[in-house]
C-alpha atoms as a PDB file:
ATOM      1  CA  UNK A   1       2.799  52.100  18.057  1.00  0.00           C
ATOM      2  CA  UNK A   2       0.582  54.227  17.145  1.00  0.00           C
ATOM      3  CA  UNK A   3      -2.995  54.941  14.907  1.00  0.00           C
ATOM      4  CA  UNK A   4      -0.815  56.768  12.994  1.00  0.00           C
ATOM      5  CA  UNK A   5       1.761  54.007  12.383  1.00  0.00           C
ATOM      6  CA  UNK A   6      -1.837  51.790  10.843  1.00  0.00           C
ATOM      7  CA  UNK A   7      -2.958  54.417   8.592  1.00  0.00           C
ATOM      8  CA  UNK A   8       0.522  55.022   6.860  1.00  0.00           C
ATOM      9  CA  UNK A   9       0.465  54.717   3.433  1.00  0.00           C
ATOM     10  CA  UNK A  10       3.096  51.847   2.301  1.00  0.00           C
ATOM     11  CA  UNK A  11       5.668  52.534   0.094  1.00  0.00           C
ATOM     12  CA  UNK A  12       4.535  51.553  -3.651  1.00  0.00           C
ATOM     13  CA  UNK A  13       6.738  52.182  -6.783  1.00  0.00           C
ATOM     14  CA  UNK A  14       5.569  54.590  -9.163  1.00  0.00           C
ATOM     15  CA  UNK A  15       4.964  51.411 -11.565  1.00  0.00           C
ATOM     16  CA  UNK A  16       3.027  49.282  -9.235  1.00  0.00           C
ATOM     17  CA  UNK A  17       0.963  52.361  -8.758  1.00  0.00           C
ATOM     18  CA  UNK A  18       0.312  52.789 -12.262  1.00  0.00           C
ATOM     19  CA  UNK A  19      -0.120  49.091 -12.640  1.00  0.00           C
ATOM     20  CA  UNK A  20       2.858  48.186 -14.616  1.00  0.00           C
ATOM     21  CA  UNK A  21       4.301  45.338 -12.052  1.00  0.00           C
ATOM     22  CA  UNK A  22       6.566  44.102 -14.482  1.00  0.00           C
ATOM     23  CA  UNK A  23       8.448  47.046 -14.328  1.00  0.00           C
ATOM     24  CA  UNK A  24       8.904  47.736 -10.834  1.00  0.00           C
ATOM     25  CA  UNK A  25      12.453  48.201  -9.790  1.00  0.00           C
ATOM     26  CA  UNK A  26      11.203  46.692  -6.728  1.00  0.00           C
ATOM     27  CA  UNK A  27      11.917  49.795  -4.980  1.00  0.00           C
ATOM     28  CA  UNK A  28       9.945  52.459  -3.287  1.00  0.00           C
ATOM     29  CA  UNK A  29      10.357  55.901  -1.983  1.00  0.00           C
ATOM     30  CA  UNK A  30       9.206  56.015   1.786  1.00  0.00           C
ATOM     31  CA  UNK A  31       7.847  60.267   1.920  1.00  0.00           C
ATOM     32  CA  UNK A  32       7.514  59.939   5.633  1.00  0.00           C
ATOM     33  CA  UNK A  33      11.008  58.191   6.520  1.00  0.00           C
ATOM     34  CA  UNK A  34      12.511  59.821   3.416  1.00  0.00           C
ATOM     35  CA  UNK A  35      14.782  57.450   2.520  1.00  0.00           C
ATOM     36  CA  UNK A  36      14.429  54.501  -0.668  1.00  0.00           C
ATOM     37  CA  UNK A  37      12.766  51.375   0.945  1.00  0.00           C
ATOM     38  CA  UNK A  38      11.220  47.765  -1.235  1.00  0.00           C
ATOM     39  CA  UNK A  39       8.050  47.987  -2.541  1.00  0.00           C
ATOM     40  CA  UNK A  40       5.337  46.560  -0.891  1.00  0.00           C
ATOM     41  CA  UNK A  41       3.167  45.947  -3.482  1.00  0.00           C
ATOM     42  CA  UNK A  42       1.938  42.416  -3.242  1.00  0.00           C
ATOM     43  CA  UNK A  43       3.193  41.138  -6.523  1.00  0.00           C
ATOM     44  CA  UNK A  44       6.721  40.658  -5.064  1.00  0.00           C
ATOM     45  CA  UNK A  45       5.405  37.869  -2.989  1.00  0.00           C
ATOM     46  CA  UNK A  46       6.241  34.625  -3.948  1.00  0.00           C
ATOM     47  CA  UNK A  47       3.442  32.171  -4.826  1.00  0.00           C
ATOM     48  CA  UNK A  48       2.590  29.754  -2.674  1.00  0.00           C
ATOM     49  CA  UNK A  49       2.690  26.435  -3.934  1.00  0.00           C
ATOM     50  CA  UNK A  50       0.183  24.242  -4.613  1.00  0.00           C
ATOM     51  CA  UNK A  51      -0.104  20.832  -2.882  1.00  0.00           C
ATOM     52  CA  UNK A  52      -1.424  18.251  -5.804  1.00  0.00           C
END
């Protein structure tokens, strides 16, 4: 691994970009790898639940 492999942008859909999660596909295009990857935008996370 390198600095290189750190700094990398992740892959984002167009929509999470823009801010319109709802949207997402929940697919991303990866420029360096060139090849369609899942978004990582953090609002395909699951919640965590809540202990009461």
């Amino acid at each position: 691994m390198t600095a290189d492999d750190l700094l990398r942008p992740m892959p984002y859909s167009p929509d999470c970009a823009q801010g319109k999660h709802r949207a997402c596909s929940g697919t991303a295009w990866d420029f360096d790898a060139d090849e369609l990857v899942a978004c990582t935008c953090g609002c395909h996370t699951e919640p965590e639940a809540v202990a009461a």
